[in-house]
C-alpha atoms as a PDB file:
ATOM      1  CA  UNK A   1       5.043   1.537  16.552  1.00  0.00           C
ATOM      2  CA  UNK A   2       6.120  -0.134  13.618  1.00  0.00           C
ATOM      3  CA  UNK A   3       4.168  -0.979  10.517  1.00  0.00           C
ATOM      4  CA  UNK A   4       5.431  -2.682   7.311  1.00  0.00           C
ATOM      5  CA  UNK A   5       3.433  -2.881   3.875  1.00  0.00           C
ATOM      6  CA  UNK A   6       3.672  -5.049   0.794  1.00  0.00           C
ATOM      7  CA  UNK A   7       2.623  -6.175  -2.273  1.00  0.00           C
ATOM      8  CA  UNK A   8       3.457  -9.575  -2.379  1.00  0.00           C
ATOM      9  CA  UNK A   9       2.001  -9.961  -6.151  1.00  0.00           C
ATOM     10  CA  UNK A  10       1.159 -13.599  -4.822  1.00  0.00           C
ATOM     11  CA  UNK A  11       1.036 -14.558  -1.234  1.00  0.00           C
ATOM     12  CA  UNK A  12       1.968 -18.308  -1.853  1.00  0.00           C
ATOM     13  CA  UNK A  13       4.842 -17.530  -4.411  1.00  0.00           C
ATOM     14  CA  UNK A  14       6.381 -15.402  -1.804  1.00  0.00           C
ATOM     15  CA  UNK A  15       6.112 -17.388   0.885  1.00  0.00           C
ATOM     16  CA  UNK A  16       9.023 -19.498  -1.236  1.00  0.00           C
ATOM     17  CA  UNK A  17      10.770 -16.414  -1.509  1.00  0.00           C
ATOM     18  CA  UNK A  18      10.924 -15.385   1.895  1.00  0.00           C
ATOM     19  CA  UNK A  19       8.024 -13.955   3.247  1.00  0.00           C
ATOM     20  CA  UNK A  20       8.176 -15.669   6.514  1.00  0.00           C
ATOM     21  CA  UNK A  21      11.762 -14.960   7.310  1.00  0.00           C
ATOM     22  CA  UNK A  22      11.126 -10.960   6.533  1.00  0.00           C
ATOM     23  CA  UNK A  23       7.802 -11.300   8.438  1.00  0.00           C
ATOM     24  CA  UNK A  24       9.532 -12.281  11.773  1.00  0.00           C
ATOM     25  CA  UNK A  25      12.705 -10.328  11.123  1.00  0.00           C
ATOM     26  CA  UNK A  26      10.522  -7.185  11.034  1.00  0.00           C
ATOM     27  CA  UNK A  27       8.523  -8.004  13.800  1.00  0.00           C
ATOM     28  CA  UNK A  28       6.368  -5.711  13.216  1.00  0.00           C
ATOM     29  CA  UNK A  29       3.364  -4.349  15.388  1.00  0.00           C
ATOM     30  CA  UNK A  30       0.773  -4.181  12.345  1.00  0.00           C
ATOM     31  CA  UNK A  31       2.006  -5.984   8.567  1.00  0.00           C
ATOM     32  CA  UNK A  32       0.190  -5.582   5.561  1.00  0.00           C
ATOM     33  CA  UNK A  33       0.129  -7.404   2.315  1.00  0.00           C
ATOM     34  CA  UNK A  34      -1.690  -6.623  -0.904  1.00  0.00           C
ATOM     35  CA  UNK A  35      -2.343  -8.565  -3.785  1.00  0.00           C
ATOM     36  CA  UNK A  36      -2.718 -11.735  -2.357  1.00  0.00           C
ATOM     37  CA  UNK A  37      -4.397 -13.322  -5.597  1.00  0.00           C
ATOM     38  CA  UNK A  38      -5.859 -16.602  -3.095  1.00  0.00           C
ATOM     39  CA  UNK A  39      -8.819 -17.861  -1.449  1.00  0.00           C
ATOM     40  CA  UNK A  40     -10.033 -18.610   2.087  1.00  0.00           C
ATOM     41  CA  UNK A  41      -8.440 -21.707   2.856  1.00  0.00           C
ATOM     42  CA  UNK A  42      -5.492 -21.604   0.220  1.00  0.00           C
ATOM     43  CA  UNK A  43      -2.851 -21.478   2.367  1.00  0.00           C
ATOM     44  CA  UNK A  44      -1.827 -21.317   6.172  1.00  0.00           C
ATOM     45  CA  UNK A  45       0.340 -18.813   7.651  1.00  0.00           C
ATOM     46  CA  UNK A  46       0.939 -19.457  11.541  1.00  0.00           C
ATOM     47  CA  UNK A  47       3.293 -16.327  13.020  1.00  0.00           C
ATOM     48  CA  UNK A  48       2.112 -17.307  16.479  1.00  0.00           C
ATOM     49  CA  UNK A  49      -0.408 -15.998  19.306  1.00  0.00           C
ATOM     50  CA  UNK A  50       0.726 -12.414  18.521  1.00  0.00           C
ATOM     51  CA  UNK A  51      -0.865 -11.689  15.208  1.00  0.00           C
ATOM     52  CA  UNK A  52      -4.609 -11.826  14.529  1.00  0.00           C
ATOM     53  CA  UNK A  53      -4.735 -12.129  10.619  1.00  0.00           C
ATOM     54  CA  UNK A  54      -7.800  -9.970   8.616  1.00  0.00           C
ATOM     55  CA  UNK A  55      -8.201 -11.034   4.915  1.00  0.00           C
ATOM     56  CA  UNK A  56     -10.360  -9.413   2.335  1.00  0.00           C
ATOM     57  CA  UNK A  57     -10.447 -11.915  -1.117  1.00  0.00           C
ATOM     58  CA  UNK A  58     -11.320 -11.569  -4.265  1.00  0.00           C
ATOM     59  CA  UNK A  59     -14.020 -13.459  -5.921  1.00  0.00           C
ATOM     60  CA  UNK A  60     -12.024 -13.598  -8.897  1.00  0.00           C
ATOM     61  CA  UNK A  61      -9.446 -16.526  -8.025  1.00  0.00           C
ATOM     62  CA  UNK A  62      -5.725 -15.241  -8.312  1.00  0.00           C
ATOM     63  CA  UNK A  63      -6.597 -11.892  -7.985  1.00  0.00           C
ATOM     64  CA  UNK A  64      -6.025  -8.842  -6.203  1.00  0.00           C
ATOM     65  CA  UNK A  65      -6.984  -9.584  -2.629  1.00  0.00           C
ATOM     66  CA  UNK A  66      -5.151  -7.873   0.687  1.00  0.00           C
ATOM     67  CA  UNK A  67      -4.626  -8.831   4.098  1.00  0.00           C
ATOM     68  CA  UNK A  68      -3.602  -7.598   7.749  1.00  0.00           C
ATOM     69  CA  UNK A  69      -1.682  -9.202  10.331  1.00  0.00           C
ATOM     70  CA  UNK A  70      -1.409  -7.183  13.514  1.00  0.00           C
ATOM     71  CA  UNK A  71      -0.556  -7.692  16.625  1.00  0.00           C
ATOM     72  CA  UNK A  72      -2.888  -4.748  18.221  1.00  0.00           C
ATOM     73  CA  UNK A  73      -6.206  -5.854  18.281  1.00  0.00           C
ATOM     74  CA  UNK A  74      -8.800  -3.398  15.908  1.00  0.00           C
ATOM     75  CA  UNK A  75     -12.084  -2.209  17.593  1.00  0.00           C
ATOM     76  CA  UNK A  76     -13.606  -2.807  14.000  1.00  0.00           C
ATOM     77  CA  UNK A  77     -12.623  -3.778  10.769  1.00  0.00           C
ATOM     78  CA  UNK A  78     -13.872  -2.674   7.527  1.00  0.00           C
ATOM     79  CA  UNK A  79     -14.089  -4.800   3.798  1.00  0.00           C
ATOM     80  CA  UNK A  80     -14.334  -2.341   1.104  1.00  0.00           C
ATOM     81  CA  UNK A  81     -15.645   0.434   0.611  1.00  0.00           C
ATOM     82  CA  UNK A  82     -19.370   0.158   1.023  1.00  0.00           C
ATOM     83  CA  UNK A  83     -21.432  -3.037   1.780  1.00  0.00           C
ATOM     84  CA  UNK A  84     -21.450  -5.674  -1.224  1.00  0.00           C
ATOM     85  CA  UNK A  85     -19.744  -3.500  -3.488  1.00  0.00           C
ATOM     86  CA  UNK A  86     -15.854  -4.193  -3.356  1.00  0.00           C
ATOM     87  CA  UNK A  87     -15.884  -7.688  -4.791  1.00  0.00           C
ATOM     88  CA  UNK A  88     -11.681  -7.211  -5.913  1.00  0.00           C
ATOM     89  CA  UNK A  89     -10.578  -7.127  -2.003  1.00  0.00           C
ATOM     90  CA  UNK A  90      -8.883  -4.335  -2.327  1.00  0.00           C
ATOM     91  CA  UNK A  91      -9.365  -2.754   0.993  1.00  0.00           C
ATOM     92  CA  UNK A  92      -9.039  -3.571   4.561  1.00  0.00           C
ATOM     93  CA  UNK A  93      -9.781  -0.479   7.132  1.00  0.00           C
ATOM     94  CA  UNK A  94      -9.004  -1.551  10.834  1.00  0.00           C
ATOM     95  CA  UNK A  95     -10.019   0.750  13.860  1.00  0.00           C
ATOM     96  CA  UNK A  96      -7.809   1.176  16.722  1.00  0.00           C
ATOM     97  CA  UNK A  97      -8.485   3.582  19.539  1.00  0.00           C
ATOM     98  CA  UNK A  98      -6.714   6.231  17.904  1.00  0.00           C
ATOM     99  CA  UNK A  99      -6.056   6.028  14.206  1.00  0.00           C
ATOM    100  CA  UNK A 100      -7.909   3.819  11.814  1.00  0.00           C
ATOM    101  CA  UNK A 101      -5.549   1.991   9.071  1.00  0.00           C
ATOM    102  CA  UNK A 102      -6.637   1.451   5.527  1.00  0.00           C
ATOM    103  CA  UNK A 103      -4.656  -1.034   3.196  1.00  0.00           C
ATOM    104  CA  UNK A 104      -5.314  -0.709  -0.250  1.00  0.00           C
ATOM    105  CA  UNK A 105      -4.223  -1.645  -3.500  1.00  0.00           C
ATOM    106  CA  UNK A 106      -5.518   0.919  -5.887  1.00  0.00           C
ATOM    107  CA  UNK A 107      -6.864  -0.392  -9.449  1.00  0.00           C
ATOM    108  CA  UNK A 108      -4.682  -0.309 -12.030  1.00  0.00           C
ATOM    109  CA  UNK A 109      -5.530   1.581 -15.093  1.00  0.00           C
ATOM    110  CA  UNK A 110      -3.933  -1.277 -17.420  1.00  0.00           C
ATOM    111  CA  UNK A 111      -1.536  -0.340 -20.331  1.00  0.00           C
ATOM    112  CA  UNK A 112      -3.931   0.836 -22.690  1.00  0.00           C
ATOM    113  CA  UNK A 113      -5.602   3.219 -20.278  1.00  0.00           C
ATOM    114  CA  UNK A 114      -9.006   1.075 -20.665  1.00  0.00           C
ATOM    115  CA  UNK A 115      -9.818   1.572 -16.871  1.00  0.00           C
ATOM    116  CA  UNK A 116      -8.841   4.622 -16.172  1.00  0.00           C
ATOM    117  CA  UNK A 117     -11.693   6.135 -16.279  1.00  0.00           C
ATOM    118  CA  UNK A 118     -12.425   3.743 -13.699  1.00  0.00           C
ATOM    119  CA  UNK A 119      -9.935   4.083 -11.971  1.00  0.00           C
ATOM    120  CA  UNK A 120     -10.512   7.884 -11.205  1.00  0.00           C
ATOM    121  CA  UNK A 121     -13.738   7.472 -10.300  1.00  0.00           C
ATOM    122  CA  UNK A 122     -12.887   4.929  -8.039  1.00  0.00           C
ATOM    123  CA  UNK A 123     -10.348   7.559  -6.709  1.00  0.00           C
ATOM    124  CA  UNK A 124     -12.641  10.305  -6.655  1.00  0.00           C
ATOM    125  CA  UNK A 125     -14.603   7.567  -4.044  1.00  0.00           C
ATOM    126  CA  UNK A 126     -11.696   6.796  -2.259  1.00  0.00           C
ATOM    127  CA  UNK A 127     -10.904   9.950  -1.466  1.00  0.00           C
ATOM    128  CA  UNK A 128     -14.235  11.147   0.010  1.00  0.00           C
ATOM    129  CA  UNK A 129     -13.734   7.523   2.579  1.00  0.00           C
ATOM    130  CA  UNK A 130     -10.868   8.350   3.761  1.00  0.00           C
ATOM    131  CA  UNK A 131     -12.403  12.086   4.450  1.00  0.00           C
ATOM    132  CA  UNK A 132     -14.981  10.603   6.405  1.00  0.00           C
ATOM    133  CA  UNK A 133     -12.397   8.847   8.222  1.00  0.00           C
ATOM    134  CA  UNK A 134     -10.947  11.535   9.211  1.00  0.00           C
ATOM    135  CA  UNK A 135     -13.377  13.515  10.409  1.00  0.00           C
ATOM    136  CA  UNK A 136     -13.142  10.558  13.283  1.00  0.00           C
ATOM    137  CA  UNK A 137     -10.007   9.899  13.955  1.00  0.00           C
ATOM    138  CA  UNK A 138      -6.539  10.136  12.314  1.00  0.00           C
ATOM    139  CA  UNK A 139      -5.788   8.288   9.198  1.00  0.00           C
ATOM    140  CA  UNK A 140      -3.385   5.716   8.166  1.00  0.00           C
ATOM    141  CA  UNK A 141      -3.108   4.738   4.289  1.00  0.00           C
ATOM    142  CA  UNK A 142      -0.992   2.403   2.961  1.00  0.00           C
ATOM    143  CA  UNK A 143      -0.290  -0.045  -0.203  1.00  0.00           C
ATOM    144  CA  UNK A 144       0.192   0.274  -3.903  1.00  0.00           C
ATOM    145  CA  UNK A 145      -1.397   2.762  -4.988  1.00  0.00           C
ATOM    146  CA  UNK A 146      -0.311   2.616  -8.855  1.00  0.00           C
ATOM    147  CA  UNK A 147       0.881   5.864  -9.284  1.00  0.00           C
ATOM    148  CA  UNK A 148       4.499   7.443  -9.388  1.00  0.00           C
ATOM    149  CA  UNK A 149       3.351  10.948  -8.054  1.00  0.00           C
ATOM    150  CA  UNK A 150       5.990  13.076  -8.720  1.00  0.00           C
ATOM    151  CA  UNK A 151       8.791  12.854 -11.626  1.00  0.00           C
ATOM    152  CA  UNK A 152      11.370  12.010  -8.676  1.00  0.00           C
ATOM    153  CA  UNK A 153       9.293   8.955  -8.217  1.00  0.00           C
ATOM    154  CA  UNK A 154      10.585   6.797 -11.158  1.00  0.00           C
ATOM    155  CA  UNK A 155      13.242   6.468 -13.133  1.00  0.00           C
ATOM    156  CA  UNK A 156      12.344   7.290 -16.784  1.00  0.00           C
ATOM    157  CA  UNK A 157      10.012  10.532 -16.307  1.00  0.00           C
ATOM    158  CA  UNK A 158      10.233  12.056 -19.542  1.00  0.00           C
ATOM    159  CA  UNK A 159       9.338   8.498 -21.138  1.00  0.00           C
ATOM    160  CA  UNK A 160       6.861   7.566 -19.082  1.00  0.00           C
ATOM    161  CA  UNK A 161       4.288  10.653 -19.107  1.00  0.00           C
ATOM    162  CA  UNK A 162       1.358   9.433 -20.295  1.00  0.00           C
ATOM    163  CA  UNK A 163       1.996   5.623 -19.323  1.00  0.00           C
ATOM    164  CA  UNK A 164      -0.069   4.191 -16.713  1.00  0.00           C
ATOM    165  CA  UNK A 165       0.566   5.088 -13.367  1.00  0.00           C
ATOM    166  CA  UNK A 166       2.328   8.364 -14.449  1.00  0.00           C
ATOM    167  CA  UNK A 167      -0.677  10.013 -16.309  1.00  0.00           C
ATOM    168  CA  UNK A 168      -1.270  13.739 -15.443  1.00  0.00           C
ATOM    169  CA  UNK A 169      -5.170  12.420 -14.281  1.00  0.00           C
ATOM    170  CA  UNK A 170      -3.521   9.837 -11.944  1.00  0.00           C
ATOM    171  CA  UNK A 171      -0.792  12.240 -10.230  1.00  0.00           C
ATOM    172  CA  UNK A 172      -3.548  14.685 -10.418  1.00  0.00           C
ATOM    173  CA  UNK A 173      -5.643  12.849  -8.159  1.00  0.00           C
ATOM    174  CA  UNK A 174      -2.782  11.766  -5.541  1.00  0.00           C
ATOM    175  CA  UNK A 175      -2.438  15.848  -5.153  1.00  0.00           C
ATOM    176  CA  UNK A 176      -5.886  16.219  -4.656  1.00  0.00           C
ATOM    177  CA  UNK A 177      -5.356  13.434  -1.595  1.00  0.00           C
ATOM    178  CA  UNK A 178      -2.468  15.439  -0.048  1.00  0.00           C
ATOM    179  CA  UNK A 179      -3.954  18.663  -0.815  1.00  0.00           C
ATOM    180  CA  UNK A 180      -6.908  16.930   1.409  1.00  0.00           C
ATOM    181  CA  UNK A 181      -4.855  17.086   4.484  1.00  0.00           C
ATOM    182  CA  UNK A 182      -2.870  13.936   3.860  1.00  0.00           C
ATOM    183  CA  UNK A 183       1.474  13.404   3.843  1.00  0.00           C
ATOM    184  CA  UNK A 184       3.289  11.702   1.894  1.00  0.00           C
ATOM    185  CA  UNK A 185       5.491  10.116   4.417  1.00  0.00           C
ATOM    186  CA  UNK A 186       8.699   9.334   2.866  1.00  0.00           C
ATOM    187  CA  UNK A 187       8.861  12.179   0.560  1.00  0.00           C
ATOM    188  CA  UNK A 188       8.050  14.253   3.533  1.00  0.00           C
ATOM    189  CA  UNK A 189      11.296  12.856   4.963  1.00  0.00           C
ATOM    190  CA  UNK A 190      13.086  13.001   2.379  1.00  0.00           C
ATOM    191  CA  UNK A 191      11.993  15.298  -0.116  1.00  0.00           C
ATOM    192  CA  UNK A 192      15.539  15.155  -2.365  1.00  0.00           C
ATOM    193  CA  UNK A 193      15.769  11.661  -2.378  1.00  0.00           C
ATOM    194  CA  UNK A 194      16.494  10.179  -5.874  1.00  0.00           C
ATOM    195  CA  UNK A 195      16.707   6.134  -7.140  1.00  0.00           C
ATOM    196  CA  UNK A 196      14.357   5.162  -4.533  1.00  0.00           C
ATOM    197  CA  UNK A 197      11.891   2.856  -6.230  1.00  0.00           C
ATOM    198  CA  UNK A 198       9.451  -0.366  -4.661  1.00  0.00           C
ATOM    199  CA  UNK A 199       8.520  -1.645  -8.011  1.00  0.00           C
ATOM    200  CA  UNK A 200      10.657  -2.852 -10.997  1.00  0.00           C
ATOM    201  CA  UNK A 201       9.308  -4.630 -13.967  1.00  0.00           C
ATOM    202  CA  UNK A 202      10.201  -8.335 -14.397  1.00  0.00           C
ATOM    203  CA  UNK A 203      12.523  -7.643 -18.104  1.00  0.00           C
ATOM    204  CA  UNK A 204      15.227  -8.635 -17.890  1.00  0.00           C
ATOM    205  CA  UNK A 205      18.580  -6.680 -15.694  1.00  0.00           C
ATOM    206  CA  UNK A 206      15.753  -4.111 -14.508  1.00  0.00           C
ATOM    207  CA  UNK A 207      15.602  -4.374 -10.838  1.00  0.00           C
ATOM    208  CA  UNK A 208      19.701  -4.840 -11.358  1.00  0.00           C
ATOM    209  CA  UNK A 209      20.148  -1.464 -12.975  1.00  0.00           C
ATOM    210  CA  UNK A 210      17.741   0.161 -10.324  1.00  0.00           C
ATOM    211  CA  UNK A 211      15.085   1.253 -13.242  1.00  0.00           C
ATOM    212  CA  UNK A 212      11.840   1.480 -11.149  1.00  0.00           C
ATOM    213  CA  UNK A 213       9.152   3.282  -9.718  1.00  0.00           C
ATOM    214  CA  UNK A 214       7.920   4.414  -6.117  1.00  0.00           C
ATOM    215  CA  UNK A 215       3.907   3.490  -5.765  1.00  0.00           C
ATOM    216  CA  UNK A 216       3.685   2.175  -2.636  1.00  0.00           C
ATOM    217  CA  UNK A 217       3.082   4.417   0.272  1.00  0.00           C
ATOM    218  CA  UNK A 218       2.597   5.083   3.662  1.00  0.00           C
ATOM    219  CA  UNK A 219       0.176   8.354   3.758  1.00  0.00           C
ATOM    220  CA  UNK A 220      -0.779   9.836   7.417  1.00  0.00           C
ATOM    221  CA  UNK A 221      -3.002  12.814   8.256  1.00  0.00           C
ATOM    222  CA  UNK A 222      -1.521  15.396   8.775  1.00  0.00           C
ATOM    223  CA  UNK A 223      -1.966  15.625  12.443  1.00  0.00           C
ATOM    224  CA  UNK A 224      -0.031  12.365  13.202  1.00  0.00           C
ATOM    225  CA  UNK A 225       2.941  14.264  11.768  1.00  0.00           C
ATOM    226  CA  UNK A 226       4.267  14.887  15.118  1.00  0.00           C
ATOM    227  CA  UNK A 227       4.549  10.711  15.585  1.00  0.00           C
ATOM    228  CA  UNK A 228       6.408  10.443  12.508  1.00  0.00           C
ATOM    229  CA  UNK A 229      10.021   9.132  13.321  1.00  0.00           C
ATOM    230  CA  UNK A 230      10.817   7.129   9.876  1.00  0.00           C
ATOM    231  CA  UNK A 231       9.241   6.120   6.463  1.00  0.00           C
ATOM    232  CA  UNK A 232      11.657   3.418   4.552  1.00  0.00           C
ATOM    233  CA  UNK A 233      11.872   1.435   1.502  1.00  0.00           C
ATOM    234  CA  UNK A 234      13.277  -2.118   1.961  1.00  0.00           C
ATOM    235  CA  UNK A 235      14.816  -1.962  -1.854  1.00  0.00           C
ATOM    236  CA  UNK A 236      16.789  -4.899  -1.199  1.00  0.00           C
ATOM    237  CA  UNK A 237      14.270  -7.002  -0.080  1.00  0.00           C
ATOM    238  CA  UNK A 238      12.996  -9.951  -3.138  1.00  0.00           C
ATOM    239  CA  UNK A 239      10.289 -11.946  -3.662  1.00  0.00           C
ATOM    240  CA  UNK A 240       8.104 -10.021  -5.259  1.00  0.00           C
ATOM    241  CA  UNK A 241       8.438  -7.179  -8.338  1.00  0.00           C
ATOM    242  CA  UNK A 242       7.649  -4.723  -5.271  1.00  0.00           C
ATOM    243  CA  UNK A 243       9.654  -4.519  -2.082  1.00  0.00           C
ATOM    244  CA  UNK A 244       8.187  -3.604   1.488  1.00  0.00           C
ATOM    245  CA  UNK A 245       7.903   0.032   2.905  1.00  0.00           C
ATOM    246  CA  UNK A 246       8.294   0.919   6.843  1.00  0.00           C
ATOM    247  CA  UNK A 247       6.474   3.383   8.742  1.00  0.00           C
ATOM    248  CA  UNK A 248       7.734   3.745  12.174  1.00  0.00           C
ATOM    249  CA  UNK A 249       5.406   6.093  14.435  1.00  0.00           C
ATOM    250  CA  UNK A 250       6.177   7.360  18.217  1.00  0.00           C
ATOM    251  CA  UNK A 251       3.206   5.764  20.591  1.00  0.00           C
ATOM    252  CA  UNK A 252       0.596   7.688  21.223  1.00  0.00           C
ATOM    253  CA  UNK A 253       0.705   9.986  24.833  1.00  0.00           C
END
């Protein structure tokens, strides 16, 4: 089973920058997108009779927003994180027989550090979902989550600490999710692996000189571990300031 997520920072933009033609190169069993920033209505993706599409919007326009495009059908699907009280469309959690999938895209605690006080309790919240999740059925997490975890995880450590995204509260709380009984699937693969990054910033000769960060993830519970044949970044993939990552699981028995 293959599964490919992605921050598209703009559904419609990306569409012009080859969305489509990764989409159906991929060809992938379940495809998620975050940060959407449309409405209901605002555009019109057709990938065939294969994929039912799930989209959880925004009420801000342009904003946030995520989406699911899968070609197993879900049992349930989820929008947010309680009833009424997600309006940023930040999460979609399908249920298949046996794993549920959560897409997320994790707030951002902005440059100045305004919301992230937010943005940890929101974790702190997020955390005890997935938990209950779990207690179910097997878990499957993926998205931006807005934070590097570890210092192998970007580029410019040393520079960085502090910065959004690479605050000691904000690595602090991705621990606590793996301490949880979660993996890290790439860095479980690859624990040594250096310069692999699925965000740059849009300055100028960034993305060229390979000066990025790693936030988006595939997580698993730990019991899937056994399925896990191969986490990816598609760093050479454009379109967006954050390129896809793969999860590729063996089928269930």
């Amino acid at each position: 089973m293959k599964l490919v997520s992605w921050n598209v920072n703009g559904l419609r933009a990306c569409v012009n920058k080859g969305f489509n033609e990764y989409f159906h190169e991929t060809a992938a069993d379940i495809f998620c997108v975050q940060e959407t920033k449309l409405q209901e209505g605002q555009i019109d993706l057709d990938h065939g009779e294969a994929y039912t599409q799930y989209w959880n919007y925004a009420v801000k326009k342009g904003y946030s927003g995520t989406a699911v495009f899968t070609k197993i059908k879900p049992l349930s699907v989820r929008y947010g994180l309680e009833e009424d009280e997600e309006p940023e469309g930040r999460i979609l959690t399908l249920e298949f027989e046996d794993f549920y999938l959560v897409n997320v895209y994790t707030p951002n605690a902005k440059r100045d550090l305004s919301r992230l006080p937010y943005r940890l309790e929101w974790e702190d919240r997020f955390r005890s979902y997935l938990l209950e999740l779990d207690a179910k059925k097997p878990v499957i997490v993926c998205g931006d989550l807005n934070v590097a975890h570890q210092e192998i995880d970007l580029k410019n450590a040393k520079a960085n600490l502090g910065n959004s995204g690479f605050t000691l509260e904000e690595r602090d709380k991705m621990t606590r999710l793996l301490e949880a009984g979660f993996i890290d699937t790439f860095r479980h693969l690859y624990p040594d692996r250096t310069d692999v990054y699925s965000w740059w910033s849009y300055m100028p000769k960034v993305r060229e000189r390979n000066v990025g960060w790693r936030i988006d993830y595939f997580l698993i519970s730990s019991r899937l571990a056994s399925r896990l044949l191969d986490a990816q970044v598609d760093c050479a993939i454009t379109g967006s300031d954050h390129c896809p990552v793969v999860l590729t699981l063996a089928d269930s028995e």
